[in-house]
C-alpha atoms as a PDB file:
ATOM      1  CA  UNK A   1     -16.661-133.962  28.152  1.00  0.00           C
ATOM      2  CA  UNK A   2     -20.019-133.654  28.081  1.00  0.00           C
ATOM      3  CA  UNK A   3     -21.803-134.311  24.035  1.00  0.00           C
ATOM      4  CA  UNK A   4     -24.122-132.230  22.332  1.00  0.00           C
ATOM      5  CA  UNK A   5     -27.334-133.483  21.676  1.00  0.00           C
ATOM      6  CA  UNK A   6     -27.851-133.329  17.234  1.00  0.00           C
ATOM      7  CA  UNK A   7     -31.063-132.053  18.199  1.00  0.00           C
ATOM      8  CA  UNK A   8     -29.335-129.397  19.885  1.00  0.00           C
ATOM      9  CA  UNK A   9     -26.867-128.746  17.332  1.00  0.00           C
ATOM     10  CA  UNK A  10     -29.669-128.079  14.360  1.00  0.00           C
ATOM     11  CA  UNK A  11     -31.664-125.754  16.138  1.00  0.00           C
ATOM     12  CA  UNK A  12     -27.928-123.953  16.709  1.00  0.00           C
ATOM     13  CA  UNK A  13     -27.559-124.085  13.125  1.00  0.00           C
ATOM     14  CA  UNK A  14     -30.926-122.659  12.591  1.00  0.00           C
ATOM     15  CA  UNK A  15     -30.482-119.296  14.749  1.00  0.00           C
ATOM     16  CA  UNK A  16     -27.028-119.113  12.925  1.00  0.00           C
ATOM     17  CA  UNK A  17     -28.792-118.344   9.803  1.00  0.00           C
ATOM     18  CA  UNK A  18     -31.351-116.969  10.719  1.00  0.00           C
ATOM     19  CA  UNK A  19     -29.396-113.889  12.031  1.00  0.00           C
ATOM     20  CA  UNK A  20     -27.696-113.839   8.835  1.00  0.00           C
ATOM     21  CA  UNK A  21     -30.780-112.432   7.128  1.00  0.00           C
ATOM     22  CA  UNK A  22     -31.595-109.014   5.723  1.00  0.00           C
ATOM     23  CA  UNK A  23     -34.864-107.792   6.463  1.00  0.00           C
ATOM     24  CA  UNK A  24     -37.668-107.076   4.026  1.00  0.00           C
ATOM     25  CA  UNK A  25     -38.001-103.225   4.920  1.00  0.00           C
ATOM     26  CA  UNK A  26     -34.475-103.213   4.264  1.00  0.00           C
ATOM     27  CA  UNK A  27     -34.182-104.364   1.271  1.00  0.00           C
ATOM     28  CA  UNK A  28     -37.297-102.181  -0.401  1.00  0.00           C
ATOM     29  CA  UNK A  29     -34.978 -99.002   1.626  1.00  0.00           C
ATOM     30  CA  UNK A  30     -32.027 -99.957  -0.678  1.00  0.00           C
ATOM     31  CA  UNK A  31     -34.469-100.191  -3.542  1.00  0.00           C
ATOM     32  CA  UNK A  32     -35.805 -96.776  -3.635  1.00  0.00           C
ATOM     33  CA  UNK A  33     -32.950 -95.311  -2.739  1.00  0.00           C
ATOM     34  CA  UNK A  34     -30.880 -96.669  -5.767  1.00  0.00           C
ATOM     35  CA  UNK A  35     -34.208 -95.963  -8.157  1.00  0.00           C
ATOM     36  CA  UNK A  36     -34.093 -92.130  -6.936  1.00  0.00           C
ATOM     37  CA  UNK A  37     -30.381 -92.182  -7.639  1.00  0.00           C
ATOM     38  CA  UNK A  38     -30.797 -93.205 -10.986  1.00  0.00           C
ATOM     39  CA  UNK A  39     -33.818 -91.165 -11.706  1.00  0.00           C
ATOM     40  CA  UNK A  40     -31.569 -87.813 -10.606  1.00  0.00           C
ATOM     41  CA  UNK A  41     -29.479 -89.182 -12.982  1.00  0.00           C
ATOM     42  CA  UNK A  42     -31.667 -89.198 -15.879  1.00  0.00           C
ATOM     43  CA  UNK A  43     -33.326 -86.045 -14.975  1.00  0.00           C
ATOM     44  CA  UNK A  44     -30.348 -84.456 -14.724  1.00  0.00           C
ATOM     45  CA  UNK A  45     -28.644 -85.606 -18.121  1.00  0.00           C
ATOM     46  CA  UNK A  46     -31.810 -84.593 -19.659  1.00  0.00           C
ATOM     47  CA  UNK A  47     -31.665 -80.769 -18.537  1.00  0.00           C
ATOM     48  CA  UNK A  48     -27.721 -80.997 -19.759  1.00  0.00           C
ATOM     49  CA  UNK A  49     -28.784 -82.045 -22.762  1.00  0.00           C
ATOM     50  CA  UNK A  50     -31.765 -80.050 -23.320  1.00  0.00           C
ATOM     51  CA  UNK A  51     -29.579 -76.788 -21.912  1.00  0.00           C
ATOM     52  CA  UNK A  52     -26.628 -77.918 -24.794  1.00  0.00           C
ATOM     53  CA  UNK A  53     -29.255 -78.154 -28.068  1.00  0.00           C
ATOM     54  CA  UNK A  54     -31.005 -74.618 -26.787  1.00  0.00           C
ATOM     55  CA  UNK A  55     -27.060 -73.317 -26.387  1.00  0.00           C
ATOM     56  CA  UNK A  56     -26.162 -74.985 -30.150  1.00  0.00           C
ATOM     57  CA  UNK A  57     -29.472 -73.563 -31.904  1.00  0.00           C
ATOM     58  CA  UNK A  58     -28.604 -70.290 -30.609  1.00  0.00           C
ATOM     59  CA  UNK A  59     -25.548 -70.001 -31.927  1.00  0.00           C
ATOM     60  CA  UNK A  60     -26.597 -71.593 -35.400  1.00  0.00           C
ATOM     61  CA  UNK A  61     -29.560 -68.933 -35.272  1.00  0.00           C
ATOM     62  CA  UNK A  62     -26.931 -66.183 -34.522  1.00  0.00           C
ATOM     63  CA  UNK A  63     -24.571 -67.174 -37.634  1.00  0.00           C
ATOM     64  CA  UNK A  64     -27.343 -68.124 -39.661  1.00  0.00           C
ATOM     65  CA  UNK A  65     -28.791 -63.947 -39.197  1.00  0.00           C
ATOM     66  CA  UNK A  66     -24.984 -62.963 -39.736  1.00  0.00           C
ATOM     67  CA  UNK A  67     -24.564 -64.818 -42.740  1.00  0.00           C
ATOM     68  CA  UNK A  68     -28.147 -63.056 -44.669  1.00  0.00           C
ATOM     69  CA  UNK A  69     -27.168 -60.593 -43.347  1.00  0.00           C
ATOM     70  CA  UNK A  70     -23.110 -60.800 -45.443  1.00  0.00           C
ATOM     71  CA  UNK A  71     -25.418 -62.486 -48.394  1.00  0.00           C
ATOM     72  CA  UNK A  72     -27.382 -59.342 -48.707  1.00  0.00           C
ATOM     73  CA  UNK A  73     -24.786 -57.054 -48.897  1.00  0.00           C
ATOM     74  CA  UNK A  74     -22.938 -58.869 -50.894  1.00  0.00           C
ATOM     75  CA  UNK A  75     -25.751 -58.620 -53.423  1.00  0.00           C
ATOM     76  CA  UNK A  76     -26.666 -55.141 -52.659  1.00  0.00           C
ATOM     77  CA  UNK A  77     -22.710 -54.281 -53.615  1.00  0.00           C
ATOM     78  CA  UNK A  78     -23.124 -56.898 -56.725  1.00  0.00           C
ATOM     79  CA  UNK A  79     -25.958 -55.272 -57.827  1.00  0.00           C
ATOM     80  CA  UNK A  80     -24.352 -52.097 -57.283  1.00  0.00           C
ATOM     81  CA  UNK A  81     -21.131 -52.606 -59.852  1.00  0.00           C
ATOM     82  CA  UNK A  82     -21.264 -52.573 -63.737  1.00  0.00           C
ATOM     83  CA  UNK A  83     -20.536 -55.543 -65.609  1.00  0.00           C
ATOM     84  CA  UNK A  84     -18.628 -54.131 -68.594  1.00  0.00           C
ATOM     85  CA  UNK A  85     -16.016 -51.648 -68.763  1.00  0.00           C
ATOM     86  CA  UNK A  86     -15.475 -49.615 -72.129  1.00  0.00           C
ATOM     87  CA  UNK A  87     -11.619 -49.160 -72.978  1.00  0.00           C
ATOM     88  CA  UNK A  88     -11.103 -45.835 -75.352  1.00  0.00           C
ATOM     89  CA  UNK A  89      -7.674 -45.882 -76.513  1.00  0.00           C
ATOM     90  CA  UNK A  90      -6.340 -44.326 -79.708  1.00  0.00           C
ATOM     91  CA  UNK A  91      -6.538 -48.238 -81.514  1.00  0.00           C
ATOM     92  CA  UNK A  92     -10.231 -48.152 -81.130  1.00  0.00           C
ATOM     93  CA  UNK A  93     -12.333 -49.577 -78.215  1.00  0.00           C
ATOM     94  CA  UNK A  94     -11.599 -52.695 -76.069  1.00  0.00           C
ATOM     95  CA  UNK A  95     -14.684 -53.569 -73.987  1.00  0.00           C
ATOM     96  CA  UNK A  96     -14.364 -55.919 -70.885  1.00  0.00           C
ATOM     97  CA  UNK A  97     -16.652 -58.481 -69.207  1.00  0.00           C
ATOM     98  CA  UNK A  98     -15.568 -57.518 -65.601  1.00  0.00           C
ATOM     99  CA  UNK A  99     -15.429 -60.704 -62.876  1.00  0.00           C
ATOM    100  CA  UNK A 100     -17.571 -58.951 -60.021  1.00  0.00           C
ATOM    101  CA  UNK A 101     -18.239 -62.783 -58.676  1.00  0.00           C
ATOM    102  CA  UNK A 102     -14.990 -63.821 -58.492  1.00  0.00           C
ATOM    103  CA  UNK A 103     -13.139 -60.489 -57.647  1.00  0.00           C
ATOM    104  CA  UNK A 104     -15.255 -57.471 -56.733  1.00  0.00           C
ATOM    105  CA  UNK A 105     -13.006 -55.923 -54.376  1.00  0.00           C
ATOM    106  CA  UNK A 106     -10.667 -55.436 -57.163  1.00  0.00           C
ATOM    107  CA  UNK A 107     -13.318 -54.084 -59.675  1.00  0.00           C
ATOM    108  CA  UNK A 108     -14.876 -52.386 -57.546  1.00  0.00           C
ATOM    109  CA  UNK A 109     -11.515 -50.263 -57.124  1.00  0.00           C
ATOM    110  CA  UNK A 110     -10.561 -50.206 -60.882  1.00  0.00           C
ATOM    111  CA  UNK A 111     -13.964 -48.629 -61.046  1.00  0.00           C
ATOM    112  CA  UNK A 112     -13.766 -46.235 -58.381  1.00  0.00           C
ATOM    113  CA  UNK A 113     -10.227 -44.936 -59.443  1.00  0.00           C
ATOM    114  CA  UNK A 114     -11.504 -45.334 -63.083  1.00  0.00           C
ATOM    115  CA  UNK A 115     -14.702 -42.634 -62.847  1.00  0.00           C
ATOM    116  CA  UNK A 116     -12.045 -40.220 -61.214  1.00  0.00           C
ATOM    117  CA  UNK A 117      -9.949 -39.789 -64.118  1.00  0.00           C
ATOM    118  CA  UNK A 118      -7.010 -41.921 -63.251  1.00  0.00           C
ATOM    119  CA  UNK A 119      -6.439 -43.323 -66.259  1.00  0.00           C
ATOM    120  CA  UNK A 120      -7.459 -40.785 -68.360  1.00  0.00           C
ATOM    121  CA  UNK A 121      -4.383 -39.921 -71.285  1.00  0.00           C
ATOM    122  CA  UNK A 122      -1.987 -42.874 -69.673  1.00  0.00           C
ATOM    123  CA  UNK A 123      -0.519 -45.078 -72.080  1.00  0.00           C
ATOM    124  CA  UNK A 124       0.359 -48.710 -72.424  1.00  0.00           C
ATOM    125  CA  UNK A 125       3.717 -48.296 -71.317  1.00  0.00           C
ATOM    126  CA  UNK A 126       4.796 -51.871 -71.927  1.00  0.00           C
ATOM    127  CA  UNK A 127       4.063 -53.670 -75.100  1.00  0.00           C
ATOM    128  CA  UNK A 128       5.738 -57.671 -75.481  1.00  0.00           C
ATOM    129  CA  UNK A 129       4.358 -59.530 -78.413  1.00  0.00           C
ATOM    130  CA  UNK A 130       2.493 -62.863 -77.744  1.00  0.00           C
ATOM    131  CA  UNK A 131       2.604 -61.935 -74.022  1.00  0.00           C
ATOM    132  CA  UNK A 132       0.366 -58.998 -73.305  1.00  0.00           C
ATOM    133  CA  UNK A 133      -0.112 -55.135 -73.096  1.00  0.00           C
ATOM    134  CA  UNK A 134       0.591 -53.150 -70.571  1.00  0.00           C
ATOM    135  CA  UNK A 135      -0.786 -49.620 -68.550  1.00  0.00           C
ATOM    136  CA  UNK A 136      -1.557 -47.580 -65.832  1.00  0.00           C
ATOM    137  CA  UNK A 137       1.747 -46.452 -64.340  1.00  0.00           C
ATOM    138  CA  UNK A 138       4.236 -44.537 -67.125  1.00  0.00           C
ATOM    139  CA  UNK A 139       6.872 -44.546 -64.960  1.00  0.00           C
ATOM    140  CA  UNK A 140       7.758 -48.384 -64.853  1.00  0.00           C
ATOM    141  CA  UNK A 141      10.068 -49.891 -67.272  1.00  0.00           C
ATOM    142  CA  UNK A 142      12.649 -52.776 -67.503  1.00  0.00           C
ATOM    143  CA  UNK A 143      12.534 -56.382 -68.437  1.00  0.00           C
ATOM    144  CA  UNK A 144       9.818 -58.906 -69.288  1.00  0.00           C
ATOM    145  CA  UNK A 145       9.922 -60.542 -66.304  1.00  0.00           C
ATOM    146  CA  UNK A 146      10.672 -57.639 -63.202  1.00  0.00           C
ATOM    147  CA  UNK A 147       7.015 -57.487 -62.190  1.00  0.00           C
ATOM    148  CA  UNK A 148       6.198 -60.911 -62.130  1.00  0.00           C
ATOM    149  CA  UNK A 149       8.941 -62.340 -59.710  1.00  0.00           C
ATOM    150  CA  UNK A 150       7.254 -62.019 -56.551  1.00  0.00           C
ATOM    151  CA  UNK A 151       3.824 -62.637 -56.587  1.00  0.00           C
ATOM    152  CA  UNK A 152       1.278 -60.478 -54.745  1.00  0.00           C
ATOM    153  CA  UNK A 153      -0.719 -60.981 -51.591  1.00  0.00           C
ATOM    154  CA  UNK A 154      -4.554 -60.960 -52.599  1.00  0.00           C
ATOM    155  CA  UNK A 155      -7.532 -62.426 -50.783  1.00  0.00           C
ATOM    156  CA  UNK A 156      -9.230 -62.890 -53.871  1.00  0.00           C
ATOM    157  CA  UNK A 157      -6.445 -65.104 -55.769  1.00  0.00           C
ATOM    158  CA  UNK A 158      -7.541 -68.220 -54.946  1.00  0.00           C
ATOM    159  CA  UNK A 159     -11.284 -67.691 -56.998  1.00  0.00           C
ATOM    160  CA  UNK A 160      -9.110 -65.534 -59.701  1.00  0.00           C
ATOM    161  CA  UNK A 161     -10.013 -66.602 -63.533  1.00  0.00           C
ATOM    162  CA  UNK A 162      -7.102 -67.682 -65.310  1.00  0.00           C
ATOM    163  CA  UNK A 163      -4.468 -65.937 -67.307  1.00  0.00           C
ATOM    164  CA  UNK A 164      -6.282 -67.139 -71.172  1.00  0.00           C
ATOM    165  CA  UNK A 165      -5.823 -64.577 -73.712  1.00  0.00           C
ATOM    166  CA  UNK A 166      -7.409 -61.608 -73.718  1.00  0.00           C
ATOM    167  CA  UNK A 167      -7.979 -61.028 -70.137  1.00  0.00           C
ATOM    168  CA  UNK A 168      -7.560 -58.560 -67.882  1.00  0.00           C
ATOM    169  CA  UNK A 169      -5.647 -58.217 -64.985  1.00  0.00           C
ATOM    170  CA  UNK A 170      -3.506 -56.363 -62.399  1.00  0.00           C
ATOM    171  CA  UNK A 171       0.036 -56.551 -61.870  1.00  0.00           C
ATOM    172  CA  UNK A 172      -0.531 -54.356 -58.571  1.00  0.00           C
ATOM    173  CA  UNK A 173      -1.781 -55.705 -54.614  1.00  0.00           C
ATOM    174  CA  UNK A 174      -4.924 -54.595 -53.927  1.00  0.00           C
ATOM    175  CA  UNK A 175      -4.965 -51.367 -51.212  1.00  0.00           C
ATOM    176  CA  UNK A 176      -7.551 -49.268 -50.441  1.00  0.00           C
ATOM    177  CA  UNK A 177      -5.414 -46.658 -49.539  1.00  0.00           C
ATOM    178  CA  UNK A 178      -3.689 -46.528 -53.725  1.00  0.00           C
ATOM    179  CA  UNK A 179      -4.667 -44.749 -55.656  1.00  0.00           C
ATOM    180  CA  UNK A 180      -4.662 -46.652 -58.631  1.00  0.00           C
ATOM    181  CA  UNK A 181      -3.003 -49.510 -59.990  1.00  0.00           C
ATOM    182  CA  UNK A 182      -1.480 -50.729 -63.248  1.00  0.00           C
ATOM    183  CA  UNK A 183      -3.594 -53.491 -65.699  1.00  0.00           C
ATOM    184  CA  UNK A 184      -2.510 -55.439 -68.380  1.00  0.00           C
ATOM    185  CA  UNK A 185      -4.229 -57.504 -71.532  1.00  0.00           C
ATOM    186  CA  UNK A 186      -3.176 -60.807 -72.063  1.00  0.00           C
ATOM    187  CA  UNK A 187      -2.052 -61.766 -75.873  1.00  0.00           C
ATOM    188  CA  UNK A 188      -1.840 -65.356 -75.111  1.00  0.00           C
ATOM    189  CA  UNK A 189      -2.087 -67.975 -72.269  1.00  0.00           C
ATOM    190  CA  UNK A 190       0.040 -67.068 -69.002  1.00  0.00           C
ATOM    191  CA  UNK A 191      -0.518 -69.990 -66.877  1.00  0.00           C
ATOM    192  CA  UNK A 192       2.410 -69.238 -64.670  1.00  0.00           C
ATOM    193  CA  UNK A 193       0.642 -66.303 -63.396  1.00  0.00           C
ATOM    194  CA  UNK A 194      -2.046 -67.787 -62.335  1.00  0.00           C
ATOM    195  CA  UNK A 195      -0.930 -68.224 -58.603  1.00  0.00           C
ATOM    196  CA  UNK A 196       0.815 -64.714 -58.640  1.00  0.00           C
ATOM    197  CA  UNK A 197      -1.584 -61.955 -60.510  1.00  0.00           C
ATOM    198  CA  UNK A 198      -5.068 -61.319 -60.079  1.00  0.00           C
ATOM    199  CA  UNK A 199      -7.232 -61.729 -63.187  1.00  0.00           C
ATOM    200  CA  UNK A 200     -10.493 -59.638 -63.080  1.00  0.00           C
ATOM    201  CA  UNK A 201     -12.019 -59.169 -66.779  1.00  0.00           C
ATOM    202  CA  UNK A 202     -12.231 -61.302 -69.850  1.00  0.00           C
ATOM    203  CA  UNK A 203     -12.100 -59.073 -73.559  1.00  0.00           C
ATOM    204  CA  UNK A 204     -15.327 -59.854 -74.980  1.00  0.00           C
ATOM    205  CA  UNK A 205     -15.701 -56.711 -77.980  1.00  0.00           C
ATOM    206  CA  UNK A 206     -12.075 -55.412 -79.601  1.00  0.00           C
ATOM    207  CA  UNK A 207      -9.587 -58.241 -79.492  1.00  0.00           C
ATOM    208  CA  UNK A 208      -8.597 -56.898 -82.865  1.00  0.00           C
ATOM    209  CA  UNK A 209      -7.557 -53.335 -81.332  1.00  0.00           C
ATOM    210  CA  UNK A 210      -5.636 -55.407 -78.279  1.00  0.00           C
ATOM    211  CA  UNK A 211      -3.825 -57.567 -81.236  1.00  0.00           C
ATOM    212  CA  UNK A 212      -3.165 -54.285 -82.708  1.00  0.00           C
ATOM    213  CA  UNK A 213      -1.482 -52.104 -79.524  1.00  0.00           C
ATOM    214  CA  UNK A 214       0.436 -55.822 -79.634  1.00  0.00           C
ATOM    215  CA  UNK A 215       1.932 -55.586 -82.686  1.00  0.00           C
ATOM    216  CA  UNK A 216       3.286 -51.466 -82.198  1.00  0.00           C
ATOM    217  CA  UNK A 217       6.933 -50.995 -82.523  1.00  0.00           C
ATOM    218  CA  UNK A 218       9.332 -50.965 -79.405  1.00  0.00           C
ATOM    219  CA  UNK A 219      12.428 -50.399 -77.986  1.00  0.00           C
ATOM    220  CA  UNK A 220      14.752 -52.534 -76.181  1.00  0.00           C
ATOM    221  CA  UNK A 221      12.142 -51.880 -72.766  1.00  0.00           C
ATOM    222  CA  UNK A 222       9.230 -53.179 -74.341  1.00  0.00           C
ATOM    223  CA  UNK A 223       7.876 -49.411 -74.802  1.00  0.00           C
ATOM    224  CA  UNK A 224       6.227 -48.169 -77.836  1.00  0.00           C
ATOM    225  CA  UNK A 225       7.997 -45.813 -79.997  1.00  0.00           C
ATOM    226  CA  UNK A 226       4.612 -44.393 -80.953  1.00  0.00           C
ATOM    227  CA  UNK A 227       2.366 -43.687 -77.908  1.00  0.00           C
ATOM    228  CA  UNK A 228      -0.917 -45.836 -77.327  1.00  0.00           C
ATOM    229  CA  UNK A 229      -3.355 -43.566 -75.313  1.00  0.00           C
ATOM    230  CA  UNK A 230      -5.846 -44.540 -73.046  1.00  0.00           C
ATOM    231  CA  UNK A 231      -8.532 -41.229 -73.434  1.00  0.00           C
ATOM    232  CA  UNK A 232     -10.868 -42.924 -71.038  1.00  0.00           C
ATOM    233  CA  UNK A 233     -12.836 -45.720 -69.248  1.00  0.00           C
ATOM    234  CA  UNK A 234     -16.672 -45.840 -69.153  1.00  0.00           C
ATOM    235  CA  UNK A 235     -18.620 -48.471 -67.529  1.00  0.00           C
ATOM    236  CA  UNK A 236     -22.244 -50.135 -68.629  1.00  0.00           C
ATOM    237  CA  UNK A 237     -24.396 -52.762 -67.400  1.00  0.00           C
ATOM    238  CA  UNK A 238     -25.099 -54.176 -70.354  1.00  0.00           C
ATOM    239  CA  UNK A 239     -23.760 -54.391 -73.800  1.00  0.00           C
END
C-alpha cells in the first residue's frame, strides 16, 4: 500500500475545514433577520399595551362620569329631605334629628307617608317601661318580644345608628309599595337590635314627653289604658 505524503495529508485537512465554514453574507442574513423578529416583537407588545391603558382609562373615565353623576343625586335628594321631624302627641312635642346620611331611603318614606296624613290620630299602641314606645299600626299587639324575632331585610342596616336611648326607629322592612310603617322610641339601650331594626332618628328636644308616654299605665299587652295620640308630624330644616 501505497503512503500518503504529510504534506498531502495537511493540505487535506485544510479543505476539510475550510468547507466547514459559514459565510460572511450569511451570517449578517441571520442577523437581520433575528433583529426584525425581535423588533416586531417590541412593536407589537407596545401597541398591546398602549391598546390595554386606552381600553382601562376608558372604562375608569366611564365609572368615574357614573359615579358624579350617583354623587350628585345623592346630594340633590340630601338636600332635598328635612333634617328634623316634629312629633305632636297629646304628652307634648318630641322633635327628631332624622339620619338622612346613614338611612335616607327610610326617611325619605317616613316623610312621604308622614305629609299624607298617615299617622295623623294613631296612637302608641305599645308602651314597655325601660324598653321603648311604640306606634304606627293599632292593630298589633302581643308580647315584648313578637316583633323582634326575625330580623328584617334592609339595605341600609349595615350604616344604621345604634339602638341608644331615645332613638328612633322602625320595626317594619322598608317597601316602596307600603304604605306606611310602624316606629318606635327607645327608653334605654337595645343593643340586640342593632343587627335586626333599622334606626333612623336620634330625640334631640322632648325626652321628657317620651319618658312620660313611658311611664302610662298598661295592660297585660303592653297597651295603654289611656290613649297616647299622635295629632301629627311636621318636618323643618332647622331647629
Amino acid at each position: 500500500m501505497a503512503r500518503i505524503k504529510p504534506q498531502a495529508l495537511l493540505q487535506q485537512s485544510k479543505r476539510k475545514k475550510g468547507s466547514a465554514r459559514i459565510s460572511i453574507p450569511t451570517v449578517f442574513a441571520v442577523v437581520s433577520i433575528l433583529g426584525l423578529l425581535c423588533l416586531s416583537i417590541l412593536l407589537l407588545h407596545r401597541h398591546r399595551t398602549k391598546r390595554d391603558y386606552d381600553h382601562t382609562k376608558s372604562q375608569f373615565a366611564m365609572f368615574e362620569g357614573k359615579e358624579e353623576r350617583f354623587n350628585f343625586g345623592q346630594e340633590q335628594e340630601l338636600i332635598k329631605t328635612p333634617r328634623y321631624a316634629v312629633l305632636n302627641t297629646t304628652k307634648g312635642l318630641i322633635t327628631v334629628q332624622l339620619s338622612v346620611h346613614g338611612a335616607l331611603k327610610t326617611v325619605k318614606q317616613f316623610v312621604k307617608i308622614s305629609q299624607g296624613g298617615y299617622y295623623k290620630g294613631l296612637t302608641f299602641h305599645r308602651v314597655i317601661k325601660h324598653y321603648m314606645i311604640q306606634g304606627g299600626d293599632p292593630e298589633r299587639g302581643g308580647a315584648r318580644e313578637d316583633w323582634t324575632q326575625v330580623g328584617h331585610l334592609n339595605d341600609e342596616l349595615e350604616a344604621s345608628m345604634k339602638h341608644e336611648p331615645f332613638m328612633l326607629a322602625t320595626s317594619k322592612p322598608l317597601l316602596e309599595s307600603a304604605a306606611g310603617f310602624e316606629l318606635y322610641i327607645t327608653t334605654t339601650a337595645i343593643p340586640h337590635l342593632d343587627d335586626k331594626l333599622l334606626v333612623f332618628g336620634r330625640v334631640v328636644r322632648g325626652e321628657n314627653v317620651v319618658q312620660d308616654i313611658e311611664e302610662v299605665d298598661t295592660d297585660e299587652n303592653f297597651r295603654p289604658k289611656s290613649p297616647v295620640l299622635i295629632s301629627g308630624i311636621t318636618f323643618h330644616d332647622e331647629l
